[in-house]
C-alpha atoms as a PDB file:
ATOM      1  CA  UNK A   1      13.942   5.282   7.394  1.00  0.00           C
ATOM      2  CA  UNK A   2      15.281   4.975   3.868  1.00  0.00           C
ATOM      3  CA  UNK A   3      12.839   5.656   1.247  1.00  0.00           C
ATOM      4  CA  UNK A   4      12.598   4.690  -2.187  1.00  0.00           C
ATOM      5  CA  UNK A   5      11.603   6.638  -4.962  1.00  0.00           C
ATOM      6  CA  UNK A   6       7.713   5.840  -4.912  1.00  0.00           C
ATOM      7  CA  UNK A   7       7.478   5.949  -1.319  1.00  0.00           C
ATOM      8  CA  UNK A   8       9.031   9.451  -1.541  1.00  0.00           C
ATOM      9  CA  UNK A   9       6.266  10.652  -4.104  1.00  0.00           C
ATOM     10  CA  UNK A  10       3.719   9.171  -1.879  1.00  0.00           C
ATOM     11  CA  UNK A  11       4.730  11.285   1.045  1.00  0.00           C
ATOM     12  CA  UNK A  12       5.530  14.603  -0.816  1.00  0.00           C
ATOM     13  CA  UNK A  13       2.163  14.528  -2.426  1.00  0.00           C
ATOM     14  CA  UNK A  14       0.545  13.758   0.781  1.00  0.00           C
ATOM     15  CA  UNK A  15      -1.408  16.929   0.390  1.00  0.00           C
ATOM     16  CA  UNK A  16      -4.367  15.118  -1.547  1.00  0.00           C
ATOM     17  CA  UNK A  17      -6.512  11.797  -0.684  1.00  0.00           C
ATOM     18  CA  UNK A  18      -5.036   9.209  -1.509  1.00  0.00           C
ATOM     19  CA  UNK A  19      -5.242   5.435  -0.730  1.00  0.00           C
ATOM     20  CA  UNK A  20      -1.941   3.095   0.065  1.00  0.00           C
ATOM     21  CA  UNK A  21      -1.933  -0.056  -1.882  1.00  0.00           C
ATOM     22  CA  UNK A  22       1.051  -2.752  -1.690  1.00  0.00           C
ATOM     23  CA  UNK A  23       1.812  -6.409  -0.989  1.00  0.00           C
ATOM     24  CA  UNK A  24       3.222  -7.142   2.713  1.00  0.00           C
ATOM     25  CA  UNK A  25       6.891  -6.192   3.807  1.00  0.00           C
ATOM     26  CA  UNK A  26       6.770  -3.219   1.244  1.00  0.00           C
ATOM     27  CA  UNK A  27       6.720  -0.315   3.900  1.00  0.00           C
ATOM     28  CA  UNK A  28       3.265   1.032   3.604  1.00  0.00           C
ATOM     29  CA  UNK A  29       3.148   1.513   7.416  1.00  0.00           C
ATOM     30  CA  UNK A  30       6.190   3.413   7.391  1.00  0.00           C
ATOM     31  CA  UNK A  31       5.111   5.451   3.990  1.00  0.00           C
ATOM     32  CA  UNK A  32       1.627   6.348   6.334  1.00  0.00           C
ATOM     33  CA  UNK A  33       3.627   7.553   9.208  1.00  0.00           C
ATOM     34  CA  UNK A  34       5.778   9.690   7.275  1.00  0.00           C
ATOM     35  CA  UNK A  35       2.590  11.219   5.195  1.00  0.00           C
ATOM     36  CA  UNK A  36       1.918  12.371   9.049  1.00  0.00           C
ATOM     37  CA  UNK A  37       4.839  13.380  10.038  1.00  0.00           C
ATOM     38  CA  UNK A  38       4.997  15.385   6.802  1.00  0.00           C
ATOM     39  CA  UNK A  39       1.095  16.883   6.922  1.00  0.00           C
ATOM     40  CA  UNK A  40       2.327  17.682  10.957  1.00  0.00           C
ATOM     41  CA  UNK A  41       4.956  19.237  10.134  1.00  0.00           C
ATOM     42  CA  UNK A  42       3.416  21.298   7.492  1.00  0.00           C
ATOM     43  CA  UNK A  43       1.176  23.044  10.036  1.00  0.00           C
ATOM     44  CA  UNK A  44      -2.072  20.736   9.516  1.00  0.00           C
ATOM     45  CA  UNK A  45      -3.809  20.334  12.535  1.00  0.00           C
ATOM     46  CA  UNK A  46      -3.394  16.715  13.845  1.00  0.00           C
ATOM     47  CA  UNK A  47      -7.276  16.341  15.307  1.00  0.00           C
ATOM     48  CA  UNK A  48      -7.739  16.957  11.332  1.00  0.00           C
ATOM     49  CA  UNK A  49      -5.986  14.158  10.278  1.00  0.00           C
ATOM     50  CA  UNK A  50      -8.010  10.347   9.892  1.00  0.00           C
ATOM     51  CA  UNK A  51      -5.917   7.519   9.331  1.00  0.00           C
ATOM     52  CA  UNK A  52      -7.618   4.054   8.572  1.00  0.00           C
ATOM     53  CA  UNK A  53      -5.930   1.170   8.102  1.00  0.00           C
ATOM     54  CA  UNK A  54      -7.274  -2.848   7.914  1.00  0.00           C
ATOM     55  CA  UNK A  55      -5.608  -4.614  10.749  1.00  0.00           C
ATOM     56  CA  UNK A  56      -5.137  -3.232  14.633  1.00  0.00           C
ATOM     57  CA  UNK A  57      -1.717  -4.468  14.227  1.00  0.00           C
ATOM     58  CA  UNK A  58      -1.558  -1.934  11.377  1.00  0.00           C
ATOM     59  CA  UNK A  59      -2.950   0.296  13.874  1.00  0.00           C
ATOM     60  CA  UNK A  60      -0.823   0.131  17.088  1.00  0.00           C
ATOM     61  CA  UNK A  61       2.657   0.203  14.781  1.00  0.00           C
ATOM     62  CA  UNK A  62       0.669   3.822  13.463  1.00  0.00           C
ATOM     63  CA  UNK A  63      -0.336   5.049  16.643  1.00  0.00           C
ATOM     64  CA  UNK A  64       3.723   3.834  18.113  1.00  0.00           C
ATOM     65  CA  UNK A  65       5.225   5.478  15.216  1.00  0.00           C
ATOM     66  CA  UNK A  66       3.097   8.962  14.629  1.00  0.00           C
ATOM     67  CA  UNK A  67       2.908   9.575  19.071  1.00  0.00           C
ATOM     68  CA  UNK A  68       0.753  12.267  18.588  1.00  0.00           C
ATOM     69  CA  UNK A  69      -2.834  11.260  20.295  1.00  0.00           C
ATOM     70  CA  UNK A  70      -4.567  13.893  18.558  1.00  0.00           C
ATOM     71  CA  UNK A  71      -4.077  12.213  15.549  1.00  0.00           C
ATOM     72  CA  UNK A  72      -7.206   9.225  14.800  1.00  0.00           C
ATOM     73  CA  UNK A  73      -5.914   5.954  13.620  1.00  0.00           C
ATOM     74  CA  UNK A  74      -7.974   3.320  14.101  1.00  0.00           C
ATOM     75  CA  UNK A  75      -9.031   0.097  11.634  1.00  0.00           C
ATOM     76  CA  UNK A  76     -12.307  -0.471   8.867  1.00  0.00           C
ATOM     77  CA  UNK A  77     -14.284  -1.925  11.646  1.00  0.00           C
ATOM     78  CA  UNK A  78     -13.542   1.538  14.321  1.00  0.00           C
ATOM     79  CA  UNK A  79     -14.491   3.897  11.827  1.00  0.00           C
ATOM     80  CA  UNK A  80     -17.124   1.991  10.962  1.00  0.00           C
ATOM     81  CA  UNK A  81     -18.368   2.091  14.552  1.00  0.00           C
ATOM     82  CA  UNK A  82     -17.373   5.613  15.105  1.00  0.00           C
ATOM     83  CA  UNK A  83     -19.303   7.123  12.160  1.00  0.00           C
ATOM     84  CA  UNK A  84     -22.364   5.071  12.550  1.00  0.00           C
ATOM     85  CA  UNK A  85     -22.527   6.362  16.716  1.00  0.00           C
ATOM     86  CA  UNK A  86     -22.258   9.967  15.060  1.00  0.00           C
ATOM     87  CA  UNK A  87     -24.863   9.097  12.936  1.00  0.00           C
ATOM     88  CA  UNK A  88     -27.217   7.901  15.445  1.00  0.00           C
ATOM     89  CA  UNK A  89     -26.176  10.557  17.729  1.00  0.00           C
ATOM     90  CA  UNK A  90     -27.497  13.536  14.715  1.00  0.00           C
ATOM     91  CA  UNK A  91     -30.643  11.122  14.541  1.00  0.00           C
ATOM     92  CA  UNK A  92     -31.528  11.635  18.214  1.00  0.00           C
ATOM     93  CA  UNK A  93     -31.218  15.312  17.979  1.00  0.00           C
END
């Protein structure tokens, strides 16, 4: 994919949180899955890497483009669920 000149900065500087803001059709879904490509590529360890995004349709193209199942992509409402079943599973211990 051809990148413009913000997307680029986006990606390069993936090395810090950061959150992806922009109006529909503008390539945020391809800017995320080239900030993983990038952090995979730079040695980070993919079961390291949490990607959240707001729709499942947002979701599948991420989990299609990055094909790396180590990787966690999911939406608001699975990470929601996932941390709050952690949290309940420390408060059993």
């Amino acid at each position: 994919m051809n990148f413009d000149t913000e997307q680029i900065e986006v990606i390069e500087n993936i090395h810090s949180n950061m959150i992806v803001l922009a109006g529909a059709g503008i390539g945020k879904t391809s800017v995320i899955s080239g900030c993983i490509r990038k952090l995979l590529e730079d040695g980070e360890r993919p079961d390291n890497i949490y990607c959240v995004t707001v729709t499942n349709r947002a979701k599948n193209e991420l989990v299609e483009r990055i094909s790396n199942k180590q990787v966690w992509v999911g939406t608001l409402h699975n990470a929601s669920a996932r941390k709050h079943s952690e949290f309940i599973h420390v408060q059993k211990q």
